[in-house]
C-alpha atoms as a PDB file:
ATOM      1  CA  UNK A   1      19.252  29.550 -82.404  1.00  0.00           C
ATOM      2  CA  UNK A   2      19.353  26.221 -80.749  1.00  0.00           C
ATOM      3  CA  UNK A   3      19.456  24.468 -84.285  1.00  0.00           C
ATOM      4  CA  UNK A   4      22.571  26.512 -86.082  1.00  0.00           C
ATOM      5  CA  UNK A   5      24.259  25.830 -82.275  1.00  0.00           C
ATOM      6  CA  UNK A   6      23.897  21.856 -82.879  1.00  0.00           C
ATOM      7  CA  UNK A   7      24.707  21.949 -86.693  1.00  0.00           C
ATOM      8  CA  UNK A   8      27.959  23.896 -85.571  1.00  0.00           C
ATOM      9  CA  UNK A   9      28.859  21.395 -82.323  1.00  0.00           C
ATOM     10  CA  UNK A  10      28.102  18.275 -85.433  1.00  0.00           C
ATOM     11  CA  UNK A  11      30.658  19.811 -87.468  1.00  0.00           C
ATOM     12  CA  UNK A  12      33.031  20.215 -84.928  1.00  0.00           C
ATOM     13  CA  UNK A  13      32.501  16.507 -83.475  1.00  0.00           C
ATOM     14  CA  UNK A  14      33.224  15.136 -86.999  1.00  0.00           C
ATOM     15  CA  UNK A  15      36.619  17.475 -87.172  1.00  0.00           C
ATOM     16  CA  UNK A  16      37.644  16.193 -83.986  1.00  0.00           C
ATOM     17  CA  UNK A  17      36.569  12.705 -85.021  1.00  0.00           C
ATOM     18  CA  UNK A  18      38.701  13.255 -88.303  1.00  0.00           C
ATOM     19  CA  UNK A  19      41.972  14.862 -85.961  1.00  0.00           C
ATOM     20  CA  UNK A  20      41.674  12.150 -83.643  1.00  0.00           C
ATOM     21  CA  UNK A  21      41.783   9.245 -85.810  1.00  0.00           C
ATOM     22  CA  UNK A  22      44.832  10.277 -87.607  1.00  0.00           C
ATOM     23  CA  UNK A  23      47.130  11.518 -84.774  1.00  0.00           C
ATOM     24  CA  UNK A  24      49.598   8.972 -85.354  1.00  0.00           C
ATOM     25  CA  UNK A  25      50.325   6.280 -87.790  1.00  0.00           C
ATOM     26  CA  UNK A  26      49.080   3.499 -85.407  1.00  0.00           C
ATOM     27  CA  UNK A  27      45.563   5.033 -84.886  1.00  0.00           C
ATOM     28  CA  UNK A  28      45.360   5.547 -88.565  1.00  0.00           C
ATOM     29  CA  UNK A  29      45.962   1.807 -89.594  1.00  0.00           C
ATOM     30  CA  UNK A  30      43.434   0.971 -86.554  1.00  0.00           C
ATOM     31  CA  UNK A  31      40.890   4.309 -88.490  1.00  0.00           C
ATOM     32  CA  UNK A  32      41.752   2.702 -91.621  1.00  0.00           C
ATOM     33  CA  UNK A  33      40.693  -1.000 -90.232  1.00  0.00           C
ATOM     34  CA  UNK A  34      37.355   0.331 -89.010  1.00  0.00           C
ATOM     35  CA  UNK A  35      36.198   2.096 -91.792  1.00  0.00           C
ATOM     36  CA  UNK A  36      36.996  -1.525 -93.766  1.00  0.00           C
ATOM     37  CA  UNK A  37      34.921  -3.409 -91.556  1.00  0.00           C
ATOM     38  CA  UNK A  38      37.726  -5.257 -89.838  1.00  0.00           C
ATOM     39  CA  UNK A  39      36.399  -4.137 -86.654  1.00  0.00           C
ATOM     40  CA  UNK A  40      37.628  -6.789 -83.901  1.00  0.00           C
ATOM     41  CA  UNK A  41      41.105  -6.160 -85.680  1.00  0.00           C
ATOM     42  CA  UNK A  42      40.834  -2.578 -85.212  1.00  0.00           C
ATOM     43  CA  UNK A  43      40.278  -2.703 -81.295  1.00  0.00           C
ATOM     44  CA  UNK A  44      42.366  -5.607 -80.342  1.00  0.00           C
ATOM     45  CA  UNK A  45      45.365  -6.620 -83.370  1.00  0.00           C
ATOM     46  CA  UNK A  46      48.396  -5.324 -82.915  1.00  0.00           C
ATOM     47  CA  UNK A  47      50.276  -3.102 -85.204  1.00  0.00           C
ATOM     48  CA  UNK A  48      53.868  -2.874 -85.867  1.00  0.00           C
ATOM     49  CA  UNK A  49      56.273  -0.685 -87.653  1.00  0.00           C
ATOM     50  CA  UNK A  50      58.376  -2.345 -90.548  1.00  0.00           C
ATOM     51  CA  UNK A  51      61.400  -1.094 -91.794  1.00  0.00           C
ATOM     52  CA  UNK A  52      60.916  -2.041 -95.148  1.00  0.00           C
ATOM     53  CA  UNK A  53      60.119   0.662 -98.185  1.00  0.00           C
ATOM     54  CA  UNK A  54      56.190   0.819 -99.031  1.00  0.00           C
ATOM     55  CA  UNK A  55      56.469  -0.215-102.827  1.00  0.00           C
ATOM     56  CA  UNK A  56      60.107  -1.847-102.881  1.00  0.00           C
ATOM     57  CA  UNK A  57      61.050  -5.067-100.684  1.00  0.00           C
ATOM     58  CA  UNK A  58      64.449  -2.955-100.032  1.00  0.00           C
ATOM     59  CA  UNK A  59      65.019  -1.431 -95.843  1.00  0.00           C
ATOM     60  CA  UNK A  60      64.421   2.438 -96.946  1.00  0.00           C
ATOM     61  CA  UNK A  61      62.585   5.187 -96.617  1.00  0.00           C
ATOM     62  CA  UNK A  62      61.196   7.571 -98.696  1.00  0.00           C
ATOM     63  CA  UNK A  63      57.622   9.674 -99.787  1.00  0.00           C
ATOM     64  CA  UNK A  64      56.421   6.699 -99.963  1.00  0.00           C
ATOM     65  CA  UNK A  65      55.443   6.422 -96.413  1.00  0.00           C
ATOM     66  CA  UNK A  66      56.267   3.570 -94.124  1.00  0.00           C
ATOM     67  CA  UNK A  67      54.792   0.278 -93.990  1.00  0.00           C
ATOM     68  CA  UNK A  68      53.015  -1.079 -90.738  1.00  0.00           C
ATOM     69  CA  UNK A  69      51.733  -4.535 -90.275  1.00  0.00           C
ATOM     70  CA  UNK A  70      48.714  -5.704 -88.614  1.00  0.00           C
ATOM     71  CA  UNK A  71      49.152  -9.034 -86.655  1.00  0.00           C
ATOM     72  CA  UNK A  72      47.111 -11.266 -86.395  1.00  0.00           C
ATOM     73  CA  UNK A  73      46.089 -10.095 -90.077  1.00  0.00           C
ATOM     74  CA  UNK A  74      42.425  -9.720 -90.461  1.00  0.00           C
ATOM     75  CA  UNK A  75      40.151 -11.980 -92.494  1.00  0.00           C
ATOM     76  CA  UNK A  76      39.606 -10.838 -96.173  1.00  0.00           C
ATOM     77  CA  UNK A  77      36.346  -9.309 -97.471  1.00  0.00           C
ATOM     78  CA  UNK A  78      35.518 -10.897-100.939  1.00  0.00           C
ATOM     79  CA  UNK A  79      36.338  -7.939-102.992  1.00  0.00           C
ATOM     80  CA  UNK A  80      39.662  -7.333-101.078  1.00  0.00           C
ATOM     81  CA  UNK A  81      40.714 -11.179-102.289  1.00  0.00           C
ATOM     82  CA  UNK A  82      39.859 -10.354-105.889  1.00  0.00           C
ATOM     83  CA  UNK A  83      42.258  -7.411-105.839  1.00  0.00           C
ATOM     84  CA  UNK A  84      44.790  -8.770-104.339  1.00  0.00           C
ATOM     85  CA  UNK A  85      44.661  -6.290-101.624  1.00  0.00           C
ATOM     86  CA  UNK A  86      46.640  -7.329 -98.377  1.00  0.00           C
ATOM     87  CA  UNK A  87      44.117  -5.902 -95.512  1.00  0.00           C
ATOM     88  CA  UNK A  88      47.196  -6.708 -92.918  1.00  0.00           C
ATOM     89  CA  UNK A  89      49.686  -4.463 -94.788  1.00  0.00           C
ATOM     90  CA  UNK A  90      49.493  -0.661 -94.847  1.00  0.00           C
ATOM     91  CA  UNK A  91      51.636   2.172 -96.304  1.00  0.00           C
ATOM     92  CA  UNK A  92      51.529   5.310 -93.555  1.00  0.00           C
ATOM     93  CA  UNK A  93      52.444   9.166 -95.110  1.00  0.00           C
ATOM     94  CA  UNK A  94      52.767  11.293 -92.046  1.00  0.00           C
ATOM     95  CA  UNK A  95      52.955  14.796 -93.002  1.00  0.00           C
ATOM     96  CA  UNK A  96      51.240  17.065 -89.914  1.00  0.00           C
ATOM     97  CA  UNK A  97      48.902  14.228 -89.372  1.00  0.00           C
ATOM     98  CA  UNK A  98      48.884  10.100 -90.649  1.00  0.00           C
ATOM     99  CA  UNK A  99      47.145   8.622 -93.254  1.00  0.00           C
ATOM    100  CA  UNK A 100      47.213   5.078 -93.927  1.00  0.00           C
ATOM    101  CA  UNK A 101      46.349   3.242 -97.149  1.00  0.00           C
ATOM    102  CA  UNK A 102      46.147  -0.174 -97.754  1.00  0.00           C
ATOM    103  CA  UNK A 103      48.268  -2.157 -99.750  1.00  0.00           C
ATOM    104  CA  UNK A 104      48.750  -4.795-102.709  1.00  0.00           C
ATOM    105  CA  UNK A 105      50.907  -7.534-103.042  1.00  0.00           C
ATOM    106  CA  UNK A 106      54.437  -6.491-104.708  1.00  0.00           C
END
């Protein structure tokens, strides 16, 4: 009994883990950050809200999500630099809870 009680309370911890971490868009840049290894970034950078369009350089909004920035941007991985990827930009679709992806250069 004691073992199906601790399985159940596991799976529940990681749900609430999951929830948690993508309540807003700011704690799922700083989820996102973590689970990339940027780990001092994800505790103590800042992150703010941009106004421009995720995939276009033009002020909008739209499915796309919304960009947030990460300041001061963390220090690329090796693999990040040979994609291109831009670990201090993020894209943020909010729909019930965030998710953030990361982004490449436009």
């Amino acid at each position: 009994m004691v073992s199906k009680t601790s399985h159940y309370l596991v799976k529940l911890y990681a749900v609430f883990i999951f929830v948690l971490g993508h309540l807003t868009p700011t704690l799922a840049v700083r989820t996102q950050l973590l689970m990339h290894g940027y780990f001092q970034s994800a505790f103590c950078a800042k992150i703010a809200r941009s106004s421009e369009n995720t995939y276009a350089p033009a002020y909008s909004h739209d499915n796309d999500g919304t960009v947030y920035y990460v300041k001061p941007s963390p220090v690329s991985h090796e693999e990040l630099k040979m994609t291109s990827a831009r670990p201090n930009r993020y894209a943020v679709q909010t729909f019930g809870l965030s998710f953030a992806t990361m982004t490449w250069y436009n």
